[in-house]
PDB file of N, CA and C in Angstrom:
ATOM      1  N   UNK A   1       0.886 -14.838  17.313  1.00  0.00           N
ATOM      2  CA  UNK A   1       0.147 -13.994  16.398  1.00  0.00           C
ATOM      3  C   UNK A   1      -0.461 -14.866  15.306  1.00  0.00           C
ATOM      4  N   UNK A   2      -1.511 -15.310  15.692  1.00  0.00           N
ATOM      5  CA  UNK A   2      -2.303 -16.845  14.783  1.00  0.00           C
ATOM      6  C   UNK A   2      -2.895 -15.531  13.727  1.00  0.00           C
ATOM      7  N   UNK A   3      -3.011 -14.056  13.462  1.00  0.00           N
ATOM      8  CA  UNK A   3      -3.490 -13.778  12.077  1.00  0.00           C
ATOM      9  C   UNK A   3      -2.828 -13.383  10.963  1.00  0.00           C
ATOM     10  N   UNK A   4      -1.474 -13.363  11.203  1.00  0.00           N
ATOM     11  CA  UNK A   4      -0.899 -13.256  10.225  1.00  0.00           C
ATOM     12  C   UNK A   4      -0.549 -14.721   9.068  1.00  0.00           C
ATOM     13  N   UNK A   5      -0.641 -15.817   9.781  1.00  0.00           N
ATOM     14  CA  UNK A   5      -0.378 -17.206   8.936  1.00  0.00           C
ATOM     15  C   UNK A   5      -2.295 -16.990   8.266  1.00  0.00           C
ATOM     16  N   UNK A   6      -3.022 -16.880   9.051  1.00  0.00           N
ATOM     17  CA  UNK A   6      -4.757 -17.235   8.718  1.00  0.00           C
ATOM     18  C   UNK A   6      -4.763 -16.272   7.395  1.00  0.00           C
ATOM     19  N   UNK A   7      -4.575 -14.978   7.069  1.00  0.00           N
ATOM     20  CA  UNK A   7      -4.452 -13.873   6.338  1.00  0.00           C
ATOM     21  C   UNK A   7      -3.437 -14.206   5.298  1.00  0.00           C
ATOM     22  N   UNK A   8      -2.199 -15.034   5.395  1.00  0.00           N
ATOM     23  CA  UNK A   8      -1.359 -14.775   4.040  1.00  0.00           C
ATOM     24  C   UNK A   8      -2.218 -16.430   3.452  1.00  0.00           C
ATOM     25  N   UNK A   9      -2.669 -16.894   4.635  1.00  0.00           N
ATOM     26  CA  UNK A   9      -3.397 -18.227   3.413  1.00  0.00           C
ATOM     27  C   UNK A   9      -4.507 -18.431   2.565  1.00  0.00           C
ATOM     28  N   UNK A  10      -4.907 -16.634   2.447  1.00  0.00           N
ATOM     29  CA  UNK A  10      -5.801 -16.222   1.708  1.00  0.00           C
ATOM     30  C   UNK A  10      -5.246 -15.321   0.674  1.00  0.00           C
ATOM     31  N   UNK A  11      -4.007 -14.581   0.745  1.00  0.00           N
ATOM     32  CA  UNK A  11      -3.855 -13.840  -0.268  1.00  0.00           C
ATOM     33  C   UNK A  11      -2.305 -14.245  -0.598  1.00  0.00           C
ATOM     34  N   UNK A  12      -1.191 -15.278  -0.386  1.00  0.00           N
ATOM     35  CA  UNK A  12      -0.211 -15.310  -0.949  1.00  0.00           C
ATOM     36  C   UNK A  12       0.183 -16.734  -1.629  1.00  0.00           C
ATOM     37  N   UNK A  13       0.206 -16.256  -2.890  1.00  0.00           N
ATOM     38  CA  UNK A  13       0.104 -17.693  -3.784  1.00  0.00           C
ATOM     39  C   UNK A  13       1.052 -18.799  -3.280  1.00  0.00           C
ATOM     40  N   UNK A  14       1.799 -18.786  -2.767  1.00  0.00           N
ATOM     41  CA  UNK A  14       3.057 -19.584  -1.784  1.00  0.00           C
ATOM     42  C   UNK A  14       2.433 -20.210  -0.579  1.00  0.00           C
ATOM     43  N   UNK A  15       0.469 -19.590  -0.588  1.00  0.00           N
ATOM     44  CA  UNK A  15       0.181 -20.214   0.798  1.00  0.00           C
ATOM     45  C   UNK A  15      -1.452 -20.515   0.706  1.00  0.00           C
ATOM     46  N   UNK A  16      -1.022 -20.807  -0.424  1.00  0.00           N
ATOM     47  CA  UNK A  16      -2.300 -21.042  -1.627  1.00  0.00           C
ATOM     48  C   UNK A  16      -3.240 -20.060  -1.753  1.00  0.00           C
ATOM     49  N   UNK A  17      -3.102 -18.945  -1.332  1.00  0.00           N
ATOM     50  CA  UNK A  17      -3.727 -17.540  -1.787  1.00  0.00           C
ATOM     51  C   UNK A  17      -3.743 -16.930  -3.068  1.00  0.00           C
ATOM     52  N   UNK A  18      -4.644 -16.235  -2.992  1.00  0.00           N
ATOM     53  CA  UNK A  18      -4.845 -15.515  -4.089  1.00  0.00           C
ATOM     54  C   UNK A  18      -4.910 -13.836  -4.361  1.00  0.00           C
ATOM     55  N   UNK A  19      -4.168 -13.161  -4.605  1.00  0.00           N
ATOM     56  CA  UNK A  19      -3.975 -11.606  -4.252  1.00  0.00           C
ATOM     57  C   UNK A  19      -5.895 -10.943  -4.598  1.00  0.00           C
ATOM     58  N   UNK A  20      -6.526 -11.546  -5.461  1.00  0.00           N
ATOM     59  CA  UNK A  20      -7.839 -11.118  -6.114  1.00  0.00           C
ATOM     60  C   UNK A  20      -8.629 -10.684  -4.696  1.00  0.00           C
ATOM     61  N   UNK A  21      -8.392 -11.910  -3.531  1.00  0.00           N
ATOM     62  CA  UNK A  21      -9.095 -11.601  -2.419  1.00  0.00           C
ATOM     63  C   UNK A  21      -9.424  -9.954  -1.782  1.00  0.00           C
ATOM     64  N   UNK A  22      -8.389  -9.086  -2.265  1.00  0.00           N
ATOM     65  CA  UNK A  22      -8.305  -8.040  -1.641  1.00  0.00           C
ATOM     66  C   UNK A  22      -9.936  -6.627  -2.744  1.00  0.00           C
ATOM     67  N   UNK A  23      -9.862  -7.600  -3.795  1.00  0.00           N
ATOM     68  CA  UNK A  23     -11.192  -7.201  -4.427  1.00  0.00           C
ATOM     69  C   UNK A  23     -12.457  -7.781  -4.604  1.00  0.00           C
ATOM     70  N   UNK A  24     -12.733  -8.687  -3.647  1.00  0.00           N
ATOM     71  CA  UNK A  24     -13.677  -9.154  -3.052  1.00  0.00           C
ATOM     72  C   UNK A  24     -14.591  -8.008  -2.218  1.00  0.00           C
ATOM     73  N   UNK A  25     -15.786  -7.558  -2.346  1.00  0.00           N
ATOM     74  CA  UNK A  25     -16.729  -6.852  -1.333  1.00  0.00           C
ATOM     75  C   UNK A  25     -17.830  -7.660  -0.807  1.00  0.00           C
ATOM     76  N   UNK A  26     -18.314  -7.634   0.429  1.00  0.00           N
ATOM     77  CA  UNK A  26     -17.254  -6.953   1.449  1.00  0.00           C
ATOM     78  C   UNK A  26     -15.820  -7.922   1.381  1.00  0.00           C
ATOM     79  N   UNK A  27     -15.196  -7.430   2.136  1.00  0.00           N
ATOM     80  CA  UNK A  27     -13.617  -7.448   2.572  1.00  0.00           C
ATOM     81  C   UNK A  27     -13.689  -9.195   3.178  1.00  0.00           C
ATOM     82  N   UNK A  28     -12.933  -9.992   3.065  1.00  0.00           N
ATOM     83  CA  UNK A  28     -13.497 -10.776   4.398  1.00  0.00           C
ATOM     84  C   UNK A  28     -12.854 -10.828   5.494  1.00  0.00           C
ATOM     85  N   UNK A  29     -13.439 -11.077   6.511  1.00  0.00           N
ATOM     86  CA  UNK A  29     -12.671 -10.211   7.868  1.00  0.00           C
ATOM     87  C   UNK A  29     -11.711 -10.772   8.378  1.00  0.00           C
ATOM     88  N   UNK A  30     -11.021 -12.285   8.039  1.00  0.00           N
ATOM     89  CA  UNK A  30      -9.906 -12.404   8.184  1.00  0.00           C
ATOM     90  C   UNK A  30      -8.671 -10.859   7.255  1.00  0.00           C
ATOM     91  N   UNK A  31      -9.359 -10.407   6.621  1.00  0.00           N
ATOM     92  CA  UNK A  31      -8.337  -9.453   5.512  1.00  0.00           C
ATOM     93  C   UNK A  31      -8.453  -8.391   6.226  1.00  0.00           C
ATOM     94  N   UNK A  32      -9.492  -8.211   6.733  1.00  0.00           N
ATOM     95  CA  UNK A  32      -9.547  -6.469   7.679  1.00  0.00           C
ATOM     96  C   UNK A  32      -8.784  -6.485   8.825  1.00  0.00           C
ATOM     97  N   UNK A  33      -8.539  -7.968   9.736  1.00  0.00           N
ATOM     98  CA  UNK A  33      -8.126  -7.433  10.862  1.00  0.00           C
ATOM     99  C   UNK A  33      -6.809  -8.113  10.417  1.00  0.00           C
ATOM    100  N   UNK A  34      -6.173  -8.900   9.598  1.00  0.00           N
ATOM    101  CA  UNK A  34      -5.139  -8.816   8.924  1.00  0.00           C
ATOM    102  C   UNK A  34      -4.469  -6.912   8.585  1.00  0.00           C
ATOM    103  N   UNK A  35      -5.258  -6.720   7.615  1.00  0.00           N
ATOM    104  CA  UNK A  35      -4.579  -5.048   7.284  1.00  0.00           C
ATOM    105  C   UNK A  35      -4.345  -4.334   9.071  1.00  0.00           C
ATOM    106  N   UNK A  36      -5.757  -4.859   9.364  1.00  0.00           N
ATOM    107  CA  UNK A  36      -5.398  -3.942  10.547  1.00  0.00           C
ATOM    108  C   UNK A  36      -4.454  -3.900  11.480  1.00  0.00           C
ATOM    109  N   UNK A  37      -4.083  -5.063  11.816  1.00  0.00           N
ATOM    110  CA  UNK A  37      -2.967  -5.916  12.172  1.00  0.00           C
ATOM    111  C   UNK A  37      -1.949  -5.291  11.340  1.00  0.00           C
ATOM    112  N   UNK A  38      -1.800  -5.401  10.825  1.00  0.00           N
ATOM    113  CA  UNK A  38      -0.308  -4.960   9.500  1.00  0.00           C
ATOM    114  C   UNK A  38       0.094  -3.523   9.661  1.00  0.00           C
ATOM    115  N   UNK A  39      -1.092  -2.443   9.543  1.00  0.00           N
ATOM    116  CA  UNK A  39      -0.907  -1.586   9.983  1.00  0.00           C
ATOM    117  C   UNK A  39      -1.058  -0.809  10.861  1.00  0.00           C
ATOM    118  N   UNK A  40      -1.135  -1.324  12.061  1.00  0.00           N
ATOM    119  CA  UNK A  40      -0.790  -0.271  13.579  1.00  0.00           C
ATOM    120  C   UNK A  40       0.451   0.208  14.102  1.00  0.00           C
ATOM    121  N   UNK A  41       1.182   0.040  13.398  1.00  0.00           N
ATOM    122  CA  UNK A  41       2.350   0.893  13.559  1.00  0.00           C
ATOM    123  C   UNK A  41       2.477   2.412  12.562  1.00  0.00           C
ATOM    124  N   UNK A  42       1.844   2.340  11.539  1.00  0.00           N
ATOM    125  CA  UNK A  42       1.757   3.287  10.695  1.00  0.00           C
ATOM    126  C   UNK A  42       1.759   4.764  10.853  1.00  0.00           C
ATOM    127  N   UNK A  43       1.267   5.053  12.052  1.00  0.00           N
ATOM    128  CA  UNK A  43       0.986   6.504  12.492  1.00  0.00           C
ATOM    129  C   UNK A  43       2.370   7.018  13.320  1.00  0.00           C
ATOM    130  N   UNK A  44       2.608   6.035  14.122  1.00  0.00           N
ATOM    131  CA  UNK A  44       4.230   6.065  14.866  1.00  0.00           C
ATOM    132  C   UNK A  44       5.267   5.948  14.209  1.00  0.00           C
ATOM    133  N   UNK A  45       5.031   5.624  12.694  1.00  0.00           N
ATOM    134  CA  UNK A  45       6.418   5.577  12.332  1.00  0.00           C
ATOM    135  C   UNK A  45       6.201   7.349  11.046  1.00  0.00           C
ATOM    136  N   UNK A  46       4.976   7.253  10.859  1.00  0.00           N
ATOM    137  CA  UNK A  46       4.938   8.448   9.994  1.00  0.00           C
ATOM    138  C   UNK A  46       5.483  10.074  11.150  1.00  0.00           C
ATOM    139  N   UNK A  47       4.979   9.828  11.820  1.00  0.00           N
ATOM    140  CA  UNK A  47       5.374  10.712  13.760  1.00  0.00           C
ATOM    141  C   UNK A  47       7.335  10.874  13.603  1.00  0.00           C
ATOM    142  N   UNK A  48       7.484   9.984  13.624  1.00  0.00           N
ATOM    143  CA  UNK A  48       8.769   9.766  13.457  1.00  0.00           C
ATOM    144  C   UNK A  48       9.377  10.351  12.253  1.00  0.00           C
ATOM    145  N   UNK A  49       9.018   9.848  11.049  1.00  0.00           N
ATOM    146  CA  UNK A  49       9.232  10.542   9.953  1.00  0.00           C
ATOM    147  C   UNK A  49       9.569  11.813   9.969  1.00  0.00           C
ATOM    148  N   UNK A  50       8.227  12.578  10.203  1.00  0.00           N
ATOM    149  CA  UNK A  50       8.157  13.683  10.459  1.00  0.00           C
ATOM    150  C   UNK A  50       9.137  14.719  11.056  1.00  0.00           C
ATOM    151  N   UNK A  51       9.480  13.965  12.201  1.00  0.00           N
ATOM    152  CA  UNK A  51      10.555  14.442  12.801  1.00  0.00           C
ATOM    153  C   UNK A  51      11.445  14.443  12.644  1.00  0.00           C
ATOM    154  N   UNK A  52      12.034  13.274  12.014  1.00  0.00           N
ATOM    155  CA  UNK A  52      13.069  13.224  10.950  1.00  0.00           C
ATOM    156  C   UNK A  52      13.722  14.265  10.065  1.00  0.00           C
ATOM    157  N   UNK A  53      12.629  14.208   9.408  1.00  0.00           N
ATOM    158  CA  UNK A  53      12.856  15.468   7.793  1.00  0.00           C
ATOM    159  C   UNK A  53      12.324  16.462   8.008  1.00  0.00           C
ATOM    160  N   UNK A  54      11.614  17.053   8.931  1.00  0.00           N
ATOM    161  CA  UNK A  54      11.364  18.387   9.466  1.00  0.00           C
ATOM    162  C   UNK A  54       9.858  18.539   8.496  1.00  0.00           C
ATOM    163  N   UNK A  55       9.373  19.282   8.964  1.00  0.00           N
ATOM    164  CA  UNK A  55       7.822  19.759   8.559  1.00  0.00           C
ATOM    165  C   UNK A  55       7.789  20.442   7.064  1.00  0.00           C
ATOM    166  N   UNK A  56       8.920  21.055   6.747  1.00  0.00           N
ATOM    167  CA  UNK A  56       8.776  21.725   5.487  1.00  0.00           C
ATOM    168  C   UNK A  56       9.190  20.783   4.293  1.00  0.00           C
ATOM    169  N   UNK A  57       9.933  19.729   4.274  1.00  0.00           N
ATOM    170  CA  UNK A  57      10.052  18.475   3.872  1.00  0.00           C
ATOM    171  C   UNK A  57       9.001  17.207   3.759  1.00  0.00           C
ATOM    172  N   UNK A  58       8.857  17.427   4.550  1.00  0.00           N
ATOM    173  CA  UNK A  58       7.154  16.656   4.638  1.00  0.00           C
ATOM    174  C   UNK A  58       6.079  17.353   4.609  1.00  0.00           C
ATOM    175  N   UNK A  59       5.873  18.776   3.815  1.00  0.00           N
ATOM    176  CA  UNK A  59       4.593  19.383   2.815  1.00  0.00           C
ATOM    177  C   UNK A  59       5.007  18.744   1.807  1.00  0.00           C
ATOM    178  N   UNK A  60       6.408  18.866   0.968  1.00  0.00           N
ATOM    179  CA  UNK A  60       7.008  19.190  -0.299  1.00  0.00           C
ATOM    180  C   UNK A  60       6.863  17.400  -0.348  1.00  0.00           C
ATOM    181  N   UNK A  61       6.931  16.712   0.397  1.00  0.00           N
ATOM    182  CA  UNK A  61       6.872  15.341  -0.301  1.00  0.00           C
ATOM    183  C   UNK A  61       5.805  14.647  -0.504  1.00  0.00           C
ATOM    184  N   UNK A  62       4.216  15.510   0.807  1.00  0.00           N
ATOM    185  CA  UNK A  62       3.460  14.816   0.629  1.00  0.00           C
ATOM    186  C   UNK A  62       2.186  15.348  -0.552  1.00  0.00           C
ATOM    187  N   UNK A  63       3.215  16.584  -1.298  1.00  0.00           N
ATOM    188  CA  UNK A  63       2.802  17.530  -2.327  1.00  0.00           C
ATOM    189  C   UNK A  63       2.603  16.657  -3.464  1.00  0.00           C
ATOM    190  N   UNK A  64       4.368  16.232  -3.391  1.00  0.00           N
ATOM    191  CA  UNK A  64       4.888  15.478  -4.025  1.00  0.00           C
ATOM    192  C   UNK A  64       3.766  13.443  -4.714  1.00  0.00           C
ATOM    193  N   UNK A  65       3.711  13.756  -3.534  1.00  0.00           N
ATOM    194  CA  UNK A  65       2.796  12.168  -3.570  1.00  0.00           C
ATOM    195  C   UNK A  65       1.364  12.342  -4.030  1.00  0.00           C
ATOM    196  N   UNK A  66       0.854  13.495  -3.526  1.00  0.00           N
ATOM    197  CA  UNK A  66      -0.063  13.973  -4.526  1.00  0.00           C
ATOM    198  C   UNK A  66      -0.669  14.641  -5.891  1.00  0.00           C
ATOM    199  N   UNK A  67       0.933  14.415  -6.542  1.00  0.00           N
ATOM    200  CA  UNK A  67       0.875  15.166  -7.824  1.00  0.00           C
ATOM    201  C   UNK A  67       0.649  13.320  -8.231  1.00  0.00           C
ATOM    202  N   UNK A  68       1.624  12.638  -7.585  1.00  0.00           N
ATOM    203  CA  UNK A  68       1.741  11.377  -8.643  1.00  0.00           C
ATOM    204  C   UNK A  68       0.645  10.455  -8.658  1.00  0.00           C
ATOM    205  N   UNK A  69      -0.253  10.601  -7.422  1.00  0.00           N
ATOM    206  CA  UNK A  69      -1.820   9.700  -7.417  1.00  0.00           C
ATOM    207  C   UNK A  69      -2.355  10.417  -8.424  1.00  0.00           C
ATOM    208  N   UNK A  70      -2.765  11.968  -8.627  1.00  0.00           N
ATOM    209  CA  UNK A  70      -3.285  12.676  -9.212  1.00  0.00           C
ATOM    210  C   UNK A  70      -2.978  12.218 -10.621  1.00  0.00           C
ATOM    211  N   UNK A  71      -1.700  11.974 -10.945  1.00  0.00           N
ATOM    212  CA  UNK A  71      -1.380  11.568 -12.521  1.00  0.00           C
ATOM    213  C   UNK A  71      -1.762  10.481 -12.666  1.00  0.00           C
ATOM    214  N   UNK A  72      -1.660   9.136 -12.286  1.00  0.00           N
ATOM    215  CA  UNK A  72      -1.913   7.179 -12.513  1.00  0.00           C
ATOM    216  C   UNK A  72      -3.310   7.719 -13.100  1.00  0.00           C
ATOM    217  N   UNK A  73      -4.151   8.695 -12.806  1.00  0.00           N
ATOM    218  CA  UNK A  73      -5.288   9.059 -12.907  1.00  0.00           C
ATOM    219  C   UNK A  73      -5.661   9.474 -14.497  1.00  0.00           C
ATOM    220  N   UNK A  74      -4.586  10.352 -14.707  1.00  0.00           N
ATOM    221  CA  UNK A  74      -4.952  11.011 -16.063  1.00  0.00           C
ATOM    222  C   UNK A  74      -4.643  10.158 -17.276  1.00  0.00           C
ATOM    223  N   UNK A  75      -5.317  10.233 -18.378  1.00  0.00           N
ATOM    224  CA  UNK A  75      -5.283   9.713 -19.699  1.00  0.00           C
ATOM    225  C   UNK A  75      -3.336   9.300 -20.411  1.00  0.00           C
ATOM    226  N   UNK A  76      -2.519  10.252 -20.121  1.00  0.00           N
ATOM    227  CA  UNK A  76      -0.954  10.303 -20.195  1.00  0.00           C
ATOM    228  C   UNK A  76      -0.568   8.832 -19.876  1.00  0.00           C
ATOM    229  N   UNK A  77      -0.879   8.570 -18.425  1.00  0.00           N
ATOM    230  CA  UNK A  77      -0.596   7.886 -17.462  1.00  0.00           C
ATOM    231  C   UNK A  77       0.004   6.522 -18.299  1.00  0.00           C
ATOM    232  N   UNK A  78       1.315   5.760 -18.511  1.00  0.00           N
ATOM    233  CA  UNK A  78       1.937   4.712 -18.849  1.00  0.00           C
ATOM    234  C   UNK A  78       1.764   3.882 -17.677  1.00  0.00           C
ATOM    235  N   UNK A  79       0.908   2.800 -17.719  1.00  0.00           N
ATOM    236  CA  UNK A  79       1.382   1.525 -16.235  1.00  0.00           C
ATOM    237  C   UNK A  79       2.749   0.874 -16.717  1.00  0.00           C
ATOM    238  N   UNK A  80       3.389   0.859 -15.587  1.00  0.00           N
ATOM    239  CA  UNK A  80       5.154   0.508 -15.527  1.00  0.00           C
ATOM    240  C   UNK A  80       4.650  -1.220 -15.773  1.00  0.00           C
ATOM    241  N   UNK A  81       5.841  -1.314 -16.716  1.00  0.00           N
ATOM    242  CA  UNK A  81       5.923  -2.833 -17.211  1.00  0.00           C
ATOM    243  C   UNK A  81       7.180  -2.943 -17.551  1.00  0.00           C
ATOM    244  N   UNK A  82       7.837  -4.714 -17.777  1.00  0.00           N
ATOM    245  CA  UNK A  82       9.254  -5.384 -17.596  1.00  0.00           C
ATOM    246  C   UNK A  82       9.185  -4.831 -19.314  1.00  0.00           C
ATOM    247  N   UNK A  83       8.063  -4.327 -19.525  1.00  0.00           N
ATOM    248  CA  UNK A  83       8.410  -3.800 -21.485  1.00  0.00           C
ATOM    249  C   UNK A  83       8.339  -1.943 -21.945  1.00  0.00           C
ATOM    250  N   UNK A  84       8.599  -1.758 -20.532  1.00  0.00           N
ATOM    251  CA  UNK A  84       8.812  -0.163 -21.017  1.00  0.00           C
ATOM    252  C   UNK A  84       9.583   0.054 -21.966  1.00  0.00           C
ATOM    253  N   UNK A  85       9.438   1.076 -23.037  1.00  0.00           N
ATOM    254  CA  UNK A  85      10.342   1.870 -23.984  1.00  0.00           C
ATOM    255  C   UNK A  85      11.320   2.255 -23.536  1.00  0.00           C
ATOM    256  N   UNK A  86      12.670   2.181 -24.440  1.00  0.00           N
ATOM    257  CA  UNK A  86      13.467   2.761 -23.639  1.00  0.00           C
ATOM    258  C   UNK A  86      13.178   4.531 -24.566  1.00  0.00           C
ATOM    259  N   UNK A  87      14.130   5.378 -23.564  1.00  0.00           N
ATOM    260  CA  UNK A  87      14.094   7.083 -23.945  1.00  0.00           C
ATOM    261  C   UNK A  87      15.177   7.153 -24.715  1.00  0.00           C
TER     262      UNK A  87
END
């Protein structure tokens, strides 16, 4: 599997990469068929999931996941840092 070494020697600083690459447009296509590569299992394991925790569990979580994209969004929104406040 020669794209996974070609792909982290563009984005992992340990392999003289740089994470910025991934905001580069266009993409460069070592990074696309990298992701793509990375993720083809994704649908088979969400399948699985599914089946797992049953269907009414997986509305309520993927409800769930959409309240919290929906928030990073709004003005409230704190980005998590090693200097959070404590409560």
């Amino acid at each position: 599997e020669r794209i996974n070494p070609l792909g982290k020697r563009l984005f992992e600083p340990q392999n003289g990469g740089n994470y910025e690459i991934f905001q580069h447009r266009p993409l460069n296509p070592v990074i696309l068929v990298y992701a793509a590569h990375d993720s083809r299992y994704m649908l088979v394991l969400y399948e699985q999931y599914v089946q797992a925790v049953g269907q009414r569990w997986t509305s309520r979580i993927m409800r769930a996941g959409d309240e919290r994209g929906r928030w990073c969004l709004s003005r409230e929104y704190a980005v998590p840092s090693s200097e959070a406040p404590d409560f």
